[in-house]
N, C-alpha and C. Protein backbone atom coordinates (compact mmCIF):
# COMPACT_ATOMS: atom_id res chain seq x y z
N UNK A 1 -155.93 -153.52 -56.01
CA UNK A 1 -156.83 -152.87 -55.08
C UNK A 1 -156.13 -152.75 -53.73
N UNK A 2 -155.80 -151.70 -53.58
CA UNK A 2 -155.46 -151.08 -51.97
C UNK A 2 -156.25 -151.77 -50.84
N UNK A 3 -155.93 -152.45 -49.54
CA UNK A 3 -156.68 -153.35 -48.77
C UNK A 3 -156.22 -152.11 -46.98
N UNK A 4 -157.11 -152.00 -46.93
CA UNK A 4 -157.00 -151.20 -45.53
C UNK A 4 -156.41 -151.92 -44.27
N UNK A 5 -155.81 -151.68 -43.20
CA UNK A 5 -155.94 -152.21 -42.17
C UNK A 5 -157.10 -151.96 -41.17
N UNK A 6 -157.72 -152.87 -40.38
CA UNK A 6 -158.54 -152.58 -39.70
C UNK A 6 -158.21 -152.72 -38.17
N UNK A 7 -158.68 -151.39 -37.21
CA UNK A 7 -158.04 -151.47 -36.29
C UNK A 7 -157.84 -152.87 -35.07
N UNK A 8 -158.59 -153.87 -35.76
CA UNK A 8 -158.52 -155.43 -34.75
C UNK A 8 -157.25 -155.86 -35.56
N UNK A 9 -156.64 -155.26 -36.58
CA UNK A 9 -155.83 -156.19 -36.89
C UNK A 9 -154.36 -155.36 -36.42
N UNK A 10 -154.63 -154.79 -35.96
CA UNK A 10 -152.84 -154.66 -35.66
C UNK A 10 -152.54 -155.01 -34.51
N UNK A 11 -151.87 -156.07 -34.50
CA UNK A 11 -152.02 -157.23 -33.54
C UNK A 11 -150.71 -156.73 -32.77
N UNK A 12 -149.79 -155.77 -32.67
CA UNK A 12 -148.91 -155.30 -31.11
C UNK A 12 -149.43 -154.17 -31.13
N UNK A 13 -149.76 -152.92 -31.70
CA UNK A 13 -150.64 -152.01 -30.62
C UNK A 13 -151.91 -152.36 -30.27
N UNK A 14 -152.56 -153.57 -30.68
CA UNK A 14 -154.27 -153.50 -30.11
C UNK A 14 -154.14 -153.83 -28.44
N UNK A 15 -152.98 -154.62 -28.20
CA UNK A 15 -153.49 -154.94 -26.50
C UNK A 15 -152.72 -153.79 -25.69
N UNK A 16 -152.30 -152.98 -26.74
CA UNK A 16 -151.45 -152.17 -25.44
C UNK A 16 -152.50 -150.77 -25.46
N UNK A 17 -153.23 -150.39 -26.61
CA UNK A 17 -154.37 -149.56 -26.74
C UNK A 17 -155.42 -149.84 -25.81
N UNK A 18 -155.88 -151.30 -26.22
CA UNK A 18 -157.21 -151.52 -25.72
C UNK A 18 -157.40 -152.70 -23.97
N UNK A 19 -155.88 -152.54 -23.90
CA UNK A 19 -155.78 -153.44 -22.83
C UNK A 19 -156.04 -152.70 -21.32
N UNK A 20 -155.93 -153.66 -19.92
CA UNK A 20 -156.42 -152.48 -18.99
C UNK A 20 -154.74 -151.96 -18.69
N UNK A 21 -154.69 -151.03 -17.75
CA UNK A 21 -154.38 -149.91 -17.40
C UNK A 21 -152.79 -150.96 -16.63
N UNK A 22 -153.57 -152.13 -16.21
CA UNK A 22 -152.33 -153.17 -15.66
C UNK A 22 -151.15 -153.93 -17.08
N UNK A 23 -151.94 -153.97 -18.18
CA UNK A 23 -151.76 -154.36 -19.08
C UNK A 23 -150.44 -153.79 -19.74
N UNK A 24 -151.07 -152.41 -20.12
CA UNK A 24 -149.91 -151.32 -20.56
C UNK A 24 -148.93 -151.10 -19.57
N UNK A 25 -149.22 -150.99 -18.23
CA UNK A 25 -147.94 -151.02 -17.39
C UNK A 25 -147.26 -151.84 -17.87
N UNK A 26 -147.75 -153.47 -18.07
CA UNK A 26 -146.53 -154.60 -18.11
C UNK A 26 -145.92 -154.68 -19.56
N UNK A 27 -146.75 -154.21 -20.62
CA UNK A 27 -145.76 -153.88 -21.62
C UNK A 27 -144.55 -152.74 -21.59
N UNK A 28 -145.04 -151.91 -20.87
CA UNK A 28 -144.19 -150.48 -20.60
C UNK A 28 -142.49 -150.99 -20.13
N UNK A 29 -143.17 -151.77 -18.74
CA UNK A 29 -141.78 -152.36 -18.10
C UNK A 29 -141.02 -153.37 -19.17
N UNK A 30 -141.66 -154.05 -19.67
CA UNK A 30 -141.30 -155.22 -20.87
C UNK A 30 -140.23 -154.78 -21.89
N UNK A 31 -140.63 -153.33 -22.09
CA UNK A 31 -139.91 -153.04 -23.17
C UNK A 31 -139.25 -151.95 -22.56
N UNK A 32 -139.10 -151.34 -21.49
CA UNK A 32 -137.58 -151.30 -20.56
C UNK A 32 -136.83 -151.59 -20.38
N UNK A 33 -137.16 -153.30 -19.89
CA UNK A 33 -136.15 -154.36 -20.35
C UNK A 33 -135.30 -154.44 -21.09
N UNK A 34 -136.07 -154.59 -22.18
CA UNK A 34 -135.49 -155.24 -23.06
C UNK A 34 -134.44 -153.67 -23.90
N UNK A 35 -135.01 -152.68 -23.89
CA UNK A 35 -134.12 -151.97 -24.12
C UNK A 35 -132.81 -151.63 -22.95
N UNK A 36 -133.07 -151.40 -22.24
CA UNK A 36 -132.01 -152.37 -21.39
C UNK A 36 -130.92 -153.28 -21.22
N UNK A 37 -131.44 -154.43 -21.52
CA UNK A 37 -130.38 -155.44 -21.66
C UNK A 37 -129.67 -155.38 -22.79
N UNK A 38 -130.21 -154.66 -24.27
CA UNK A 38 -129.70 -154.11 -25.09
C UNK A 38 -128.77 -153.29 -25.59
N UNK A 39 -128.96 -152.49 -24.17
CA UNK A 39 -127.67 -151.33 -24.57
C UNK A 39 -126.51 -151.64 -23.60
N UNK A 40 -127.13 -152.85 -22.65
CA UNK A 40 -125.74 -153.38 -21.85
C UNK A 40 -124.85 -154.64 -22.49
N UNK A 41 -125.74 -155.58 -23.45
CA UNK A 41 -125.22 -156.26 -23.96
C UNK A 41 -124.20 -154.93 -25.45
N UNK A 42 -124.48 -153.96 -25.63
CA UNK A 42 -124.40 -153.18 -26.72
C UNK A 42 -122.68 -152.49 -26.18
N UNK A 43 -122.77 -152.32 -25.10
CA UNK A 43 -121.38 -151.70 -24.50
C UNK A 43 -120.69 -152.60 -23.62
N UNK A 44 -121.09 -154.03 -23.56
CA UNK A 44 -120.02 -155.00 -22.80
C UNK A 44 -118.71 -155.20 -23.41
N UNK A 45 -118.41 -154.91 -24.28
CA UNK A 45 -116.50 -154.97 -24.86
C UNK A 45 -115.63 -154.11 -24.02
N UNK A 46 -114.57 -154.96 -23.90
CA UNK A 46 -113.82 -153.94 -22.95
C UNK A 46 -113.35 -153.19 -23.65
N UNK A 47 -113.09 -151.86 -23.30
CA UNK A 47 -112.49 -150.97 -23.84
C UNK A 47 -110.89 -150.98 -24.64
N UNK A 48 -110.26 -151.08 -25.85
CA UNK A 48 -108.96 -151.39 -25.78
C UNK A 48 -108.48 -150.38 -25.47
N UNK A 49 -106.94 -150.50 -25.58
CA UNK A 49 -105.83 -150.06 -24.48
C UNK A 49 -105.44 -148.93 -25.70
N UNK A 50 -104.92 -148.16 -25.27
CA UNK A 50 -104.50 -146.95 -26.29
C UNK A 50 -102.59 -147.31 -26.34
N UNK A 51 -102.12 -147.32 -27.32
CA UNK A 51 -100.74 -147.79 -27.35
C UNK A 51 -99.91 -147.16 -27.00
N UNK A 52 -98.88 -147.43 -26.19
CA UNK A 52 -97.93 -146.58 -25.88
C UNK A 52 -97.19 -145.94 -26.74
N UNK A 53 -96.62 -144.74 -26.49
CA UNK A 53 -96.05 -143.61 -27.61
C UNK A 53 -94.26 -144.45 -27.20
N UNK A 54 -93.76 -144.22 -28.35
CA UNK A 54 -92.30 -144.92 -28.98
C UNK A 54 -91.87 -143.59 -27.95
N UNK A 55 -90.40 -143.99 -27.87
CA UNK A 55 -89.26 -142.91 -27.49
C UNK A 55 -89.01 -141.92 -28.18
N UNK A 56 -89.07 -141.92 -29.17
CA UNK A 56 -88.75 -141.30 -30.44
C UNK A 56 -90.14 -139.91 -30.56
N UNK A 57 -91.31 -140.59 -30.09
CA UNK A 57 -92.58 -139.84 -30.16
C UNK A 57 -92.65 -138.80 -29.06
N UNK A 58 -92.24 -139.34 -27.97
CA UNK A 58 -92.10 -138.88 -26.44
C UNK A 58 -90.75 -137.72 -26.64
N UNK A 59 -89.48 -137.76 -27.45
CA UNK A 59 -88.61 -137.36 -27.71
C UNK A 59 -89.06 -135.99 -28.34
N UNK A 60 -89.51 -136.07 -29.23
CA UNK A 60 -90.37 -134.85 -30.35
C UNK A 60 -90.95 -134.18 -29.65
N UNK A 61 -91.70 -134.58 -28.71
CA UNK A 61 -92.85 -133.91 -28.28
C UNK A 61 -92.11 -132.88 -27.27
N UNK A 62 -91.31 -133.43 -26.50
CA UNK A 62 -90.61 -132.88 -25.61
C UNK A 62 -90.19 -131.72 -25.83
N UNK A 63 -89.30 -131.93 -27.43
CA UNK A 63 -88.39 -131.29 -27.98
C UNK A 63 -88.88 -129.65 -27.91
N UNK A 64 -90.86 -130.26 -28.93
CA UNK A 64 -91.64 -129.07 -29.57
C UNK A 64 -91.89 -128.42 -28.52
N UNK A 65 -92.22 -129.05 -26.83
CA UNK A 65 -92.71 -128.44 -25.77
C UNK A 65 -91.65 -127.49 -25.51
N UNK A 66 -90.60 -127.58 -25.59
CA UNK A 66 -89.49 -126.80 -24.81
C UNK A 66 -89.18 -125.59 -25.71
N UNK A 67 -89.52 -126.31 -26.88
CA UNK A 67 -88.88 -125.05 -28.11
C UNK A 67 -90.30 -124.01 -27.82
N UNK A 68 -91.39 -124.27 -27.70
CA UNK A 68 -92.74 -123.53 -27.43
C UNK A 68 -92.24 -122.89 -26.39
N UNK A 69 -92.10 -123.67 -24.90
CA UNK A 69 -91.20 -122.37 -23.87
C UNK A 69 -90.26 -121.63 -23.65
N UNK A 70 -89.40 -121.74 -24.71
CA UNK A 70 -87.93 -120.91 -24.62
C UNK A 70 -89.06 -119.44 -25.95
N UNK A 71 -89.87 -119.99 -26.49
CA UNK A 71 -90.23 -118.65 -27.65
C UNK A 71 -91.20 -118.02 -26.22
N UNK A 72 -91.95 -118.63 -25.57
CA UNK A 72 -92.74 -117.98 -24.91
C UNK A 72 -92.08 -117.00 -23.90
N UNK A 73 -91.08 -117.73 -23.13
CA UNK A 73 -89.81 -116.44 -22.28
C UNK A 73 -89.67 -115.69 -23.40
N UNK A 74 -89.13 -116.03 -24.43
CA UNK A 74 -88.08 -114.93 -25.16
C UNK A 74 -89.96 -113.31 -25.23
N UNK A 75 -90.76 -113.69 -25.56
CA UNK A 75 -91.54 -112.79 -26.12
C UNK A 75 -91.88 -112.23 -24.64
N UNK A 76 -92.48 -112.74 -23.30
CA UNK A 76 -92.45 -112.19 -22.18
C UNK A 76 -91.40 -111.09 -22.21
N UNK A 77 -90.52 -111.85 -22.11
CA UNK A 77 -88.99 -111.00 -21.85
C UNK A 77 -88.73 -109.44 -22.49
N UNK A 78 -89.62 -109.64 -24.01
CA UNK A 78 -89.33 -107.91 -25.02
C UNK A 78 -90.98 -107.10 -23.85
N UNK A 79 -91.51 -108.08 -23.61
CA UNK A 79 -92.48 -106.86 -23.03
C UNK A 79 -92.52 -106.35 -22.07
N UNK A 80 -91.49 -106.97 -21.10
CA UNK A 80 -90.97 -106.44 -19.90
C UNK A 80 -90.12 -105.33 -19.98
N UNK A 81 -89.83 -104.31 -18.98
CA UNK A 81 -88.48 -103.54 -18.94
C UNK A 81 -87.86 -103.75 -18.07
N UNK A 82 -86.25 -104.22 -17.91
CA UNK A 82 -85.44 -104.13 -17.60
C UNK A 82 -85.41 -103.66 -15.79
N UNK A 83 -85.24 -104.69 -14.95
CA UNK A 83 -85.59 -103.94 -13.30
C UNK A 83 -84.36 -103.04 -12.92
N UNK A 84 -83.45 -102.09 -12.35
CA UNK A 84 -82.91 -101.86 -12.01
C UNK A 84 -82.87 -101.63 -10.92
């Protein structure tokens, strides 16, 4: 047999429903709080450190950057004409 709830029994919304107007304020702030301290305790880790790139990584990159700007002159260069 299915057993209903009755509205005296739901015992955390009845005082914030039927409570006064001071009541619900102080739950309101209550659970500000506490969400609150929640999402500060939630992001207190310090952030770690991102690892430094090897020589070898820094080397490559360089390499690809430069090889990207010598193609980028060369293609400028066919769309230009010649100053005399």
């Amino acid at each position: 047999m299915r057993r209903y709830v009755k509205r005296d029994e739901w015992f955390i919304i009845n005082p914030i429903m039927e409570g006064t107007m001071q009541a619900r304020l102080g739950y309101l702030i209550m659970c500000g709080w506490i969400i609150g301290v929640c999402s500060l305790l939630g992001c207190a880790d310090k952030p770690k450190a991102m690892p430094q790139p090897t020589s070898s990584q820094v080397k490559s990159d360089s390499d690809r950057f430069f090889d990207k700007m010598k193609q980028d002159e060369r293609e400028q260069g066919k769309g230009m004409a010649p100053a005399h």
